[in-house]
Protein backbone atom coordinates (compact mmCIF):
# COMPACT_ATOMS: atom_id res chain seq x y z
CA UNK A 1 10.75 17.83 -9.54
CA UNK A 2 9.98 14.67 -7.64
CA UNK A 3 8.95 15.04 -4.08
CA UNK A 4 9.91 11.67 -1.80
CA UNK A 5 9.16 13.81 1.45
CA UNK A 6 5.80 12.15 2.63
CA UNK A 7 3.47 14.65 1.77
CA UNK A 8 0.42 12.15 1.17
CA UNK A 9 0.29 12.48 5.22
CA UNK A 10 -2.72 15.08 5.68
CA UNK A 11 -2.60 17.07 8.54
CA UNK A 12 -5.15 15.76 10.82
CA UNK A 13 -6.26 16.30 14.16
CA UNK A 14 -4.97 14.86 17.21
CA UNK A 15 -8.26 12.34 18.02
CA UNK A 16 -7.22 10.74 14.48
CA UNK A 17 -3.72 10.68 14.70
CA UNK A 18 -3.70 6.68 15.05
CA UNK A 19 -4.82 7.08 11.25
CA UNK A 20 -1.50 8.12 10.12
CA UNK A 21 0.10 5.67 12.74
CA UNK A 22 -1.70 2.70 11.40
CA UNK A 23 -0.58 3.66 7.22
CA UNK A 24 2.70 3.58 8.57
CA UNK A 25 2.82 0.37 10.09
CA UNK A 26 0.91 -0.98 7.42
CA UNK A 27 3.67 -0.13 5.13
CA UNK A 28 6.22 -1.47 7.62
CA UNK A 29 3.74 -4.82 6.69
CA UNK A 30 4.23 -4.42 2.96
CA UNK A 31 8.10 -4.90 3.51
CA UNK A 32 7.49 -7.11 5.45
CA UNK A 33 5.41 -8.97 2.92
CA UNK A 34 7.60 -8.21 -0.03
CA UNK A 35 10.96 -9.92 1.56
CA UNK A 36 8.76 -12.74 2.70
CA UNK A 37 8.50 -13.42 -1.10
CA UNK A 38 12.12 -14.00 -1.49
CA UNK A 39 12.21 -16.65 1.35
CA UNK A 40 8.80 -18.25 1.29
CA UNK A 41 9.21 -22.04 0.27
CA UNK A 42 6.09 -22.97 -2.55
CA UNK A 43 8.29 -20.81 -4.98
CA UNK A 44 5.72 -18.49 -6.33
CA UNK A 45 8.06 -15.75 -6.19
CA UNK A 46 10.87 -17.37 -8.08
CA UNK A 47 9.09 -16.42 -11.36
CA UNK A 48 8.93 -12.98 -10.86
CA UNK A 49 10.08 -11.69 -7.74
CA UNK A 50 13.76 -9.66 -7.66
CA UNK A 51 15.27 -12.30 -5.73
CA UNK A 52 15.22 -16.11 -5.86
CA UNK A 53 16.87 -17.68 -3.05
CA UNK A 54 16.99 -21.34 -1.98
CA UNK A 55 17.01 -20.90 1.93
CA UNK A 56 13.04 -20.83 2.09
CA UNK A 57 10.79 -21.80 5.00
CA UNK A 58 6.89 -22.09 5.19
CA UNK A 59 6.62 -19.55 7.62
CA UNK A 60 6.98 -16.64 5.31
CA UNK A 61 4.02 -18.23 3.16
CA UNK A 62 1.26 -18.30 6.06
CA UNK A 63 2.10 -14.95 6.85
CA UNK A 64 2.12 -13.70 3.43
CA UNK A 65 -1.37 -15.12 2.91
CA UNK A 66 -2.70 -13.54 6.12
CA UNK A 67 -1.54 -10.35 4.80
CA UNK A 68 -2.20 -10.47 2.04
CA UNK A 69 -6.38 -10.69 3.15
CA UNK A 70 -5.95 -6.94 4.23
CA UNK A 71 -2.89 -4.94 3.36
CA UNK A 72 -3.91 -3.31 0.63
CA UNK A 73 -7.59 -3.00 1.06
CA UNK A 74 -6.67 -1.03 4.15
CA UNK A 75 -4.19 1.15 2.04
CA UNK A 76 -7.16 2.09 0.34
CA UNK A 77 -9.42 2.72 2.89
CA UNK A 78 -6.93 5.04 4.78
CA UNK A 79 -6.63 7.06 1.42
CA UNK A 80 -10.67 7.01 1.29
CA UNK A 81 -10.59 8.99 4.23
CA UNK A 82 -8.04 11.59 3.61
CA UNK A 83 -9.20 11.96 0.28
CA UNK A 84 -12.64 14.31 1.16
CA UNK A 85 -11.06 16.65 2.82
CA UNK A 86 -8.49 17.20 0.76
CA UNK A 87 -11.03 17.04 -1.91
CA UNK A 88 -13.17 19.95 -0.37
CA UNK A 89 -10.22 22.33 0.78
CA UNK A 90 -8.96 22.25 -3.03
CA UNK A 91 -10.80 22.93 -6.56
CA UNK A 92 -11.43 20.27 -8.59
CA UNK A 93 -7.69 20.78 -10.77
CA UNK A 94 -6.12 21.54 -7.98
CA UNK A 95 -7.07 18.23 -6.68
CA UNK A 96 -6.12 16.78 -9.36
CA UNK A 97 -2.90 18.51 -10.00
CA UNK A 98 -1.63 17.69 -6.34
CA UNK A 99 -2.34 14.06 -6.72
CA UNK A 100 -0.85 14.04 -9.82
CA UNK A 101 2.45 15.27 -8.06
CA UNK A 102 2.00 13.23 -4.97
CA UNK A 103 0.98 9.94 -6.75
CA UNK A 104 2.25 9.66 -10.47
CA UNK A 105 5.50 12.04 -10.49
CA UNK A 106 6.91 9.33 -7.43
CA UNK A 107 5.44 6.26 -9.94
CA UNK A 108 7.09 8.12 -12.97
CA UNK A 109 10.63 7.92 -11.04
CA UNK A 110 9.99 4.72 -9.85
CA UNK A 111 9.14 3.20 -13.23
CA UNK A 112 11.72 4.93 -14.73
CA UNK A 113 14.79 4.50 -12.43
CA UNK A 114 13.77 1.61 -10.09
CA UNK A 115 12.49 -0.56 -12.27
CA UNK A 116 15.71 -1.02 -13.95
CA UNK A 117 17.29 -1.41 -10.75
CA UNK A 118 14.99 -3.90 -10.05
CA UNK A 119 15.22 -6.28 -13.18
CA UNK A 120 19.25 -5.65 -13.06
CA UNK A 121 18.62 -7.60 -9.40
CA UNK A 122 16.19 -9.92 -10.86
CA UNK A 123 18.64 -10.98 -13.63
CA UNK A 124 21.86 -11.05 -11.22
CA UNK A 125 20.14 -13.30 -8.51
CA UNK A 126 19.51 -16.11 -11.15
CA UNK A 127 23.40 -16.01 -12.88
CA UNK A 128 22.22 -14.41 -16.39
CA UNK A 129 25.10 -14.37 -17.98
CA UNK A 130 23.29 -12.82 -20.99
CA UNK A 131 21.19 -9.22 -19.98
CA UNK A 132 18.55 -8.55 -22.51
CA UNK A 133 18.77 -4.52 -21.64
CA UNK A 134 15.99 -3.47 -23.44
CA UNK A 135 13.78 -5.50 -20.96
CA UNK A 136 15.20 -3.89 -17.96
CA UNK A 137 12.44 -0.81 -18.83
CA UNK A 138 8.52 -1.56 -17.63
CA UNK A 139 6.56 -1.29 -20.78
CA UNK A 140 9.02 -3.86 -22.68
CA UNK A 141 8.68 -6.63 -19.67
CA UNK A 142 5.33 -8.39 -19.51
CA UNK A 143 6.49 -10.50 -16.48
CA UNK A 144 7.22 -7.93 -14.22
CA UNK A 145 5.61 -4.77 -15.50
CA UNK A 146 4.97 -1.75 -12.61
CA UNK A 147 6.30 -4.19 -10.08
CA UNK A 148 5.09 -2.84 -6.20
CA UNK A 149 4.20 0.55 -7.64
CA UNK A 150 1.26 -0.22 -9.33
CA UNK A 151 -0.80 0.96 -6.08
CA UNK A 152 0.17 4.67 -7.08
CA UNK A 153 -1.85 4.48 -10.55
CA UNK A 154 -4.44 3.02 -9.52
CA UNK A 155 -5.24 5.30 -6.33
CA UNK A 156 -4.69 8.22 -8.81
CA UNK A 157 -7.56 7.15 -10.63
CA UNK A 158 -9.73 6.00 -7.62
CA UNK A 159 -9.30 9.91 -6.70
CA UNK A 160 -10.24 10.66 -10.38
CA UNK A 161 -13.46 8.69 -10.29
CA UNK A 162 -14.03 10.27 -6.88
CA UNK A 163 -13.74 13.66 -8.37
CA UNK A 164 -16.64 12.84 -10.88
CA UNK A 165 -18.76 11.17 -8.89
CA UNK A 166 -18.80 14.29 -6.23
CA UNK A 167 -19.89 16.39 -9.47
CA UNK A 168 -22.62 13.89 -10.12
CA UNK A 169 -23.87 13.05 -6.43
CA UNK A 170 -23.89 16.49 -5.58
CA UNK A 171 -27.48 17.04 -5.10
CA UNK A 172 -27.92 17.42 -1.79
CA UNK A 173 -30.87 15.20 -1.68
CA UNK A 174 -28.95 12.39 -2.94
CA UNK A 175 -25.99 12.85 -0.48
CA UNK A 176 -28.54 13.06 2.08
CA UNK A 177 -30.08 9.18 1.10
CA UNK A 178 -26.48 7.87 0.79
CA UNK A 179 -25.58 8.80 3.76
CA UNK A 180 -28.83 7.71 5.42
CA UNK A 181 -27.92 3.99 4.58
CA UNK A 182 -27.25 2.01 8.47
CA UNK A 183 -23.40 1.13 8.70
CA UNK A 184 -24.10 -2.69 8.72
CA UNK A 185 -26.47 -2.45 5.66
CA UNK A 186 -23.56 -0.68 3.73
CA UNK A 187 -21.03 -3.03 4.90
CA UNK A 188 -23.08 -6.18 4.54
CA UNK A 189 -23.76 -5.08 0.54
CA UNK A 190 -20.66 -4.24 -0.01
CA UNK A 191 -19.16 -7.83 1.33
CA UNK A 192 -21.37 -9.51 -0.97
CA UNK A 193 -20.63 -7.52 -4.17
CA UNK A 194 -17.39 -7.92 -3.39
CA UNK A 195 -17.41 -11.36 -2.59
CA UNK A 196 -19.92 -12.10 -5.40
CA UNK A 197 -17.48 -10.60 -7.66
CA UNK A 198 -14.45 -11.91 -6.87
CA UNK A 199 -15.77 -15.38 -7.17
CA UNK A 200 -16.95 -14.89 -10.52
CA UNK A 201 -14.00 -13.73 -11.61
CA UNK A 202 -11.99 -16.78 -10.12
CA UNK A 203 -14.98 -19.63 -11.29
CA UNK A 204 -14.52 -17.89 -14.90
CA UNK A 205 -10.71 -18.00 -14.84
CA UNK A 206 -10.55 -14.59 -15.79
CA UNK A 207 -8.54 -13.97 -12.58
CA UNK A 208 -5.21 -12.73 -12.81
CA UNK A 209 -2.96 -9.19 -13.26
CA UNK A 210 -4.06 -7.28 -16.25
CA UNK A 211 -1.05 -5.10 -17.10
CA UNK A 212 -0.84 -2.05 -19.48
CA UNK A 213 1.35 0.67 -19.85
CA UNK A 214 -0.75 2.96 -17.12
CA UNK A 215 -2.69 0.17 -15.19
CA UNK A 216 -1.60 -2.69 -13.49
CA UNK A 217 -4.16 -4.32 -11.17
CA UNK A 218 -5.32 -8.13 -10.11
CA UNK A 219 -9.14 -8.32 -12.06
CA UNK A 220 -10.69 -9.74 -9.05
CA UNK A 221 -9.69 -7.31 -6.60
CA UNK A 222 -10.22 -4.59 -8.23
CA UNK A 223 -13.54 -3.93 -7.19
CA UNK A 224 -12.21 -5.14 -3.33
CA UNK A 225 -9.46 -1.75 -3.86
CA UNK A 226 -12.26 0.25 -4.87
CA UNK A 227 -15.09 -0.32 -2.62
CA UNK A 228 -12.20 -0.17 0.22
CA UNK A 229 -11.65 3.03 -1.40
CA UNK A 230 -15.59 4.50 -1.22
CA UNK A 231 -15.55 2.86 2.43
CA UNK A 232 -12.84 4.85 3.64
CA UNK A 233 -14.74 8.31 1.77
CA UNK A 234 -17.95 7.02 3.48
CA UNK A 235 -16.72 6.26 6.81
CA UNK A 236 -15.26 9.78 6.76
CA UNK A 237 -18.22 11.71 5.90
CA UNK A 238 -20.40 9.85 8.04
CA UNK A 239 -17.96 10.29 11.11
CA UNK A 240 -18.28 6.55 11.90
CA UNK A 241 -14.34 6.44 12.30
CA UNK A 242 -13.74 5.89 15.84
CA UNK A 243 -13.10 9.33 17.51
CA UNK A 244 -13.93 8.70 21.15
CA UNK A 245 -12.54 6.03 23.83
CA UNK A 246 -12.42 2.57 22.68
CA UNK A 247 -13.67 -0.03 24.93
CA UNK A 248 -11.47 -3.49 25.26
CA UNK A 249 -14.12 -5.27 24.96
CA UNK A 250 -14.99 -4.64 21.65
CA UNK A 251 -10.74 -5.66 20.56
CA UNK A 252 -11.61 -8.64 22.72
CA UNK A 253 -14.64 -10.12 20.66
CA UNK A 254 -13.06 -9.17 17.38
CA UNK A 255 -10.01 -11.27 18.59
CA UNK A 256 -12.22 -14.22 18.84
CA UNK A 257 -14.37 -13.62 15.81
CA UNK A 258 -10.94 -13.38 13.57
CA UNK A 259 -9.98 -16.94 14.12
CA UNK A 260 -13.12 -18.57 12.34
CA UNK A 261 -12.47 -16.95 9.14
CA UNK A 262 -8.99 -17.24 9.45
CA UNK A 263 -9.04 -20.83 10.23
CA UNK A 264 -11.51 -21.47 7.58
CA UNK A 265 -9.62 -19.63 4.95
CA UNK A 266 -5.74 -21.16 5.52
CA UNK A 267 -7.59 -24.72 5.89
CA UNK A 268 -9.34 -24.95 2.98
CA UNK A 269 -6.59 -22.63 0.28
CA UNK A 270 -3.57 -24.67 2.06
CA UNK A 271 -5.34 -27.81 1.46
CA UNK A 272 -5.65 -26.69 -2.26
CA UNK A 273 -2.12 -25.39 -2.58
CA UNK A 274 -0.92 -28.21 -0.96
CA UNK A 275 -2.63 -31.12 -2.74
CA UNK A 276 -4.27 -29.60 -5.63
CA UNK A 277 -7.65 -31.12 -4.50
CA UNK A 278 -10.93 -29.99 -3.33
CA UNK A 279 -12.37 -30.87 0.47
CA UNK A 280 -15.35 -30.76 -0.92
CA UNK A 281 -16.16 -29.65 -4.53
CA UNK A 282 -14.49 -26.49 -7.23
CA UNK A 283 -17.83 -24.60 -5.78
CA UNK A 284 -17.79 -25.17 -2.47
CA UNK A 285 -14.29 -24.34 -1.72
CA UNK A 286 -13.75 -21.63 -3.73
CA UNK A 287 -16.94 -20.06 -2.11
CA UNK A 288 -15.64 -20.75 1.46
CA UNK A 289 -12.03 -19.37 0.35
CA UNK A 290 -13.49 -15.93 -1.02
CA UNK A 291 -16.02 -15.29 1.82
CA UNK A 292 -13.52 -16.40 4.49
CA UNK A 293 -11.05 -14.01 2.31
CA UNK A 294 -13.61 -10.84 2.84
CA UNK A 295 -14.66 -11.74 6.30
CA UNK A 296 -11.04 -12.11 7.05
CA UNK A 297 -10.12 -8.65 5.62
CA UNK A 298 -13.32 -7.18 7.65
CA UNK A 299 -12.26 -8.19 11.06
CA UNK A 300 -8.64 -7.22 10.51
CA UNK A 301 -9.42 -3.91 9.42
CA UNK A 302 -12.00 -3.18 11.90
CA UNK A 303 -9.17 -4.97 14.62
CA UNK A 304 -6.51 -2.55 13.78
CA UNK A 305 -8.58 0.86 13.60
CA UNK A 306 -9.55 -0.16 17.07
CA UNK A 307 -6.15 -0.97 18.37
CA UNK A 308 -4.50 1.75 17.17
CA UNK A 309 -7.33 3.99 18.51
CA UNK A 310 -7.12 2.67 22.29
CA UNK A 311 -3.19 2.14 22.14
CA UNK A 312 -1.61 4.03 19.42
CA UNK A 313 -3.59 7.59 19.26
CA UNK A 314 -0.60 9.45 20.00
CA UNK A 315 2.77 10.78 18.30
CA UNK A 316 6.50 10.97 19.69
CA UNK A 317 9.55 11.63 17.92
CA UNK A 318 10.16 8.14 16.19
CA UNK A 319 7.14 8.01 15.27
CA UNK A 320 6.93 11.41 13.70
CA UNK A 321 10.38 10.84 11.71
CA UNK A 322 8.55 7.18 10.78
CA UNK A 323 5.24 8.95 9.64
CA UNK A 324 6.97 11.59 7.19
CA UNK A 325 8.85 9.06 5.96
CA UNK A 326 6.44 6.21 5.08
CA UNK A 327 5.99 7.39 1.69
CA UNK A 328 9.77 7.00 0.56
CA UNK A 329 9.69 3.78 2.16
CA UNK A 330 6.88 2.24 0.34
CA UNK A 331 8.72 4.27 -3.25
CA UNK A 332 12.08 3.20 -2.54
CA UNK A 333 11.99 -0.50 -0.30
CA UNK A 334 11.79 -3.09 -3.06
CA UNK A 335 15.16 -2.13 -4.72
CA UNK A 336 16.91 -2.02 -1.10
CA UNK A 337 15.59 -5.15 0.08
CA UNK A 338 16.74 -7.05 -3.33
CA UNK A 339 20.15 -5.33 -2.37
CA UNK A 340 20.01 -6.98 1.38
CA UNK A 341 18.56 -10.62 0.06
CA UNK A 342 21.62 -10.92 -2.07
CA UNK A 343 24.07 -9.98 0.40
CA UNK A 344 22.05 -12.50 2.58
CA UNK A 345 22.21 -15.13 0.01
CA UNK A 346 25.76 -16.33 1.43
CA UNK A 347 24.75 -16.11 5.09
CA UNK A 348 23.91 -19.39 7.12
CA UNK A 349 21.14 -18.46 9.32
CA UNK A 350 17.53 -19.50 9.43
CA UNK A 351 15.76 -18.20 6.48
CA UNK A 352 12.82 -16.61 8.92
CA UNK A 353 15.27 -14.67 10.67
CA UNK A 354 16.47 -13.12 7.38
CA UNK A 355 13.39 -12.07 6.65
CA UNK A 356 13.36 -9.91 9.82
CA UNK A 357 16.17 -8.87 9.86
CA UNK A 358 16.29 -7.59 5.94
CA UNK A 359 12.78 -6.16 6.74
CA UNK A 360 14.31 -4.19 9.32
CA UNK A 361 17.65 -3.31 7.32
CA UNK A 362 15.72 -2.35 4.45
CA UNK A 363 13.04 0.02 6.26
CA UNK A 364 16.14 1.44 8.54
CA UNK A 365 17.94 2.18 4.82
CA UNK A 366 14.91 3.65 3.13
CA UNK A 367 13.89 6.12 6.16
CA UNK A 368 17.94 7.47 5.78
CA UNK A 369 17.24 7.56 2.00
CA UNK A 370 14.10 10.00 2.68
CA UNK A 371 15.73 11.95 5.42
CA UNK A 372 19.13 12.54 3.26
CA UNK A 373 16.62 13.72 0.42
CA UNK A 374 15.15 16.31 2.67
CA UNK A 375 18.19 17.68 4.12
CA UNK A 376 19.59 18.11 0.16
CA UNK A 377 16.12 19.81 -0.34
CA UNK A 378 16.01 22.14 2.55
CA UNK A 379 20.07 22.95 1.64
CA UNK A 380 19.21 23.86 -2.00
CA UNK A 381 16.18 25.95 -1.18
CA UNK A 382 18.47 27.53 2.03
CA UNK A 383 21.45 28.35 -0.91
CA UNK A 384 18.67 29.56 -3.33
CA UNK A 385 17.34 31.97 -0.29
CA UNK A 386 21.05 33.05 0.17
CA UNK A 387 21.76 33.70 -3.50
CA UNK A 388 18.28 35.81 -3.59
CA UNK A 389 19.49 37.69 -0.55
CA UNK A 390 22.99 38.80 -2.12
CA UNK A 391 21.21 39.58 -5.08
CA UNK A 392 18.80 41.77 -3.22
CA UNK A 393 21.84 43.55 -1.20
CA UNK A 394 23.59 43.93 -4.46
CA UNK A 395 20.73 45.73 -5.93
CA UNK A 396 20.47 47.58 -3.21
CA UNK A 397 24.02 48.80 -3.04
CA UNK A 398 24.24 50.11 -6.87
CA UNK A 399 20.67 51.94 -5.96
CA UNK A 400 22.51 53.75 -3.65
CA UNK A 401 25.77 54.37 -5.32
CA UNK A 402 23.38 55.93 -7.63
């Protein structure tokens, strides 16, 4: 019933196979990410997160915040792209019914049977003598809810709202005005909705997860995920991706523009975090922390589709077996890395080493996860071909004794 085997990769053609590269190292980044909550020192993740452990350092923090300016934003644009096509070659339930099975039969399992797994960690790492079971199950655990897989949901309805407004846009005049908009005029309004958002949301204190029994989402990102989302569909359509050679020059510049909103944006949060102060007023800073936080996001993105264009537009054995895999990885890594922190706990070594080394543990265990999954699959459908075959020859043998 539940299919693990990555089939959210869409086939695509060799000039944008550094697509599919890229979503898998960007989920090699949201391990990464995930056990840097367990060992980053300001403790954020102690409420929550399925492991609290002591040996913390501040480099797991920074990194965490850099990340976090572009993961998941990219996540979504990647699925903007794929989604078209696959919306075109399919009617409009059978788009729907194959994201339902790609997206919320995998969140279904995971809600059902990780979850638990997960709060049984969560309550073991902090000595709980006394295991409220009941809680162990999402929808009766406000604190940590859908956990890592509330990305699935949410880019189930993203391809919902995508379905209706192809129905409603369909007029070909109006495609044709859309898609007449210049690249940098697109990009440029959709910075400052996003940005304008965002800090409304934030000056209003409104900001923060909302969690229900089919949603959970951060309010002021939301509208980041989805115009991330409409980008990637966008992009796609408009063929702006880059197809052709990529020159270094253009990686070069972008290297240099990423450090001013990078430096602007750790200086002025840290200083926040850190002190609980302004540099200069609630305002300014929060202003300069959200653009920075867009900008930031921007130039990353734009960074890595170049990069992986020029360096990484090409497949080989690893990183085919990585690439079919990534979706089990992303499904199954939060469990398995809870499992590696606590066997860490008791292990003297520098707390930013564990976190690469249980990064690389845990994606190493979750790739032999997905591939002992398919070889059970491919021997139950090669013993259900062999039982159809006797079948068949038995049939065949009282025909002709007959």
């Amino acid at each position: 019933m539940l299919t693990l085997e990555n089939k959210c990769v869409t086939k695509t053609s060799g000039s944008f196979q550094y697509l599919t590269n890229l979503r898998t190292c960007i989920v090699i980044l949201v391990v990464l990410y995930h056990v840097g909550l367990v060992y980053e020192s300001s403790g954020v993740g102690a409420v929550f997160w399925i492991v609290d452990d002591e040996n913390t350092n501040p480099v797991s923090g920074i990194i965490n915040l850099i990340l976090d300016s572009f993961v998941m934003p990219l996540m979504f644009f990647i699925a903007g792209v794929f989604a078209l096509p696959s919306l075109k070659a399919k009617s409009n339930v059978g788009f729907i019914k194959i994201k339902a099975a790609r997206l919320m039969m995998p969140w279904l399992f995971g809600v059902v049977f990780l979850i638990p797994i997960y709060m049984l960690i969560f309550h073991y790492s902090r000595d709980a003598t006394v295991i409220d079971y009941s809680a162990l199950w999402f929808w009766n655990n406000s604190t940590i809810s859908q956990s890592w897989l509330w990305f699935l949901p949410v880019l189930f309805y993203f391809h919902l709202i995508l379905l209706a407004l192809h129905g409603l846009f369909a007029n070909p005049q109006v495609i044709k005005t859309i898609m007449a908009v210049r690249p940098a005029v697109m990009i440029f309004t959709a910075l400052m909705v996003s940005t304008s958002f965002y800090l409304c949301i934030v000056m209003l204190a409104a900001n923060g997860w909302i969690k229900t029994l089919f949603l959970d989402i951060q309010l002021e990102r939301a509208l980041l995920y989805f115009i991330s989302y409409l980008l990637g569909v966008w992009f796609e359509r408009k063929r702006l991706l880059p197809s052709s050679s990529v020159s270094s020059k253009w990686i070069h510049g972008l290297n240099v523009i990423l450090w001013l909103p990078l430096v602007s944006y750790l200086l002025v949060l840290l200083h926040f975090l850190l002190t609980q102060s302004y540099i200069f007023n609630a305002i300014t800073d929060q202003l300069i922390i959200r653009t920075s936080f867009h900008l930031l996001c921007l130039c990353f993105i734009t960074l890595l589709l170049f990069v992986f264009k020029k360096y990484f537009n090409k497949t080989n054995r690893i990183m085919k077996l990585c690439n079919a895999q990534s979706y089990n990885v992303y499904l199954l890594h939060v469990p398995v890395l809870g499992g590696f922190s606590l066997i860490f706990r008791d292990v003297e070594l520098p707390s930013l080493l564990i976190v690469f080394m249980v990064t690389g543990f845990t994606y190493g265990i979750c790739v032999l996860l997905g591939r002992i999954w398919l070889g059970l699959k491919v021997w139950l459908f090669a013993l259900r071909l062999t039982k159809k075959h006797e079948s068949c020859c038995l049939a065949n043998e009282v025909n002709r004794e007959a």
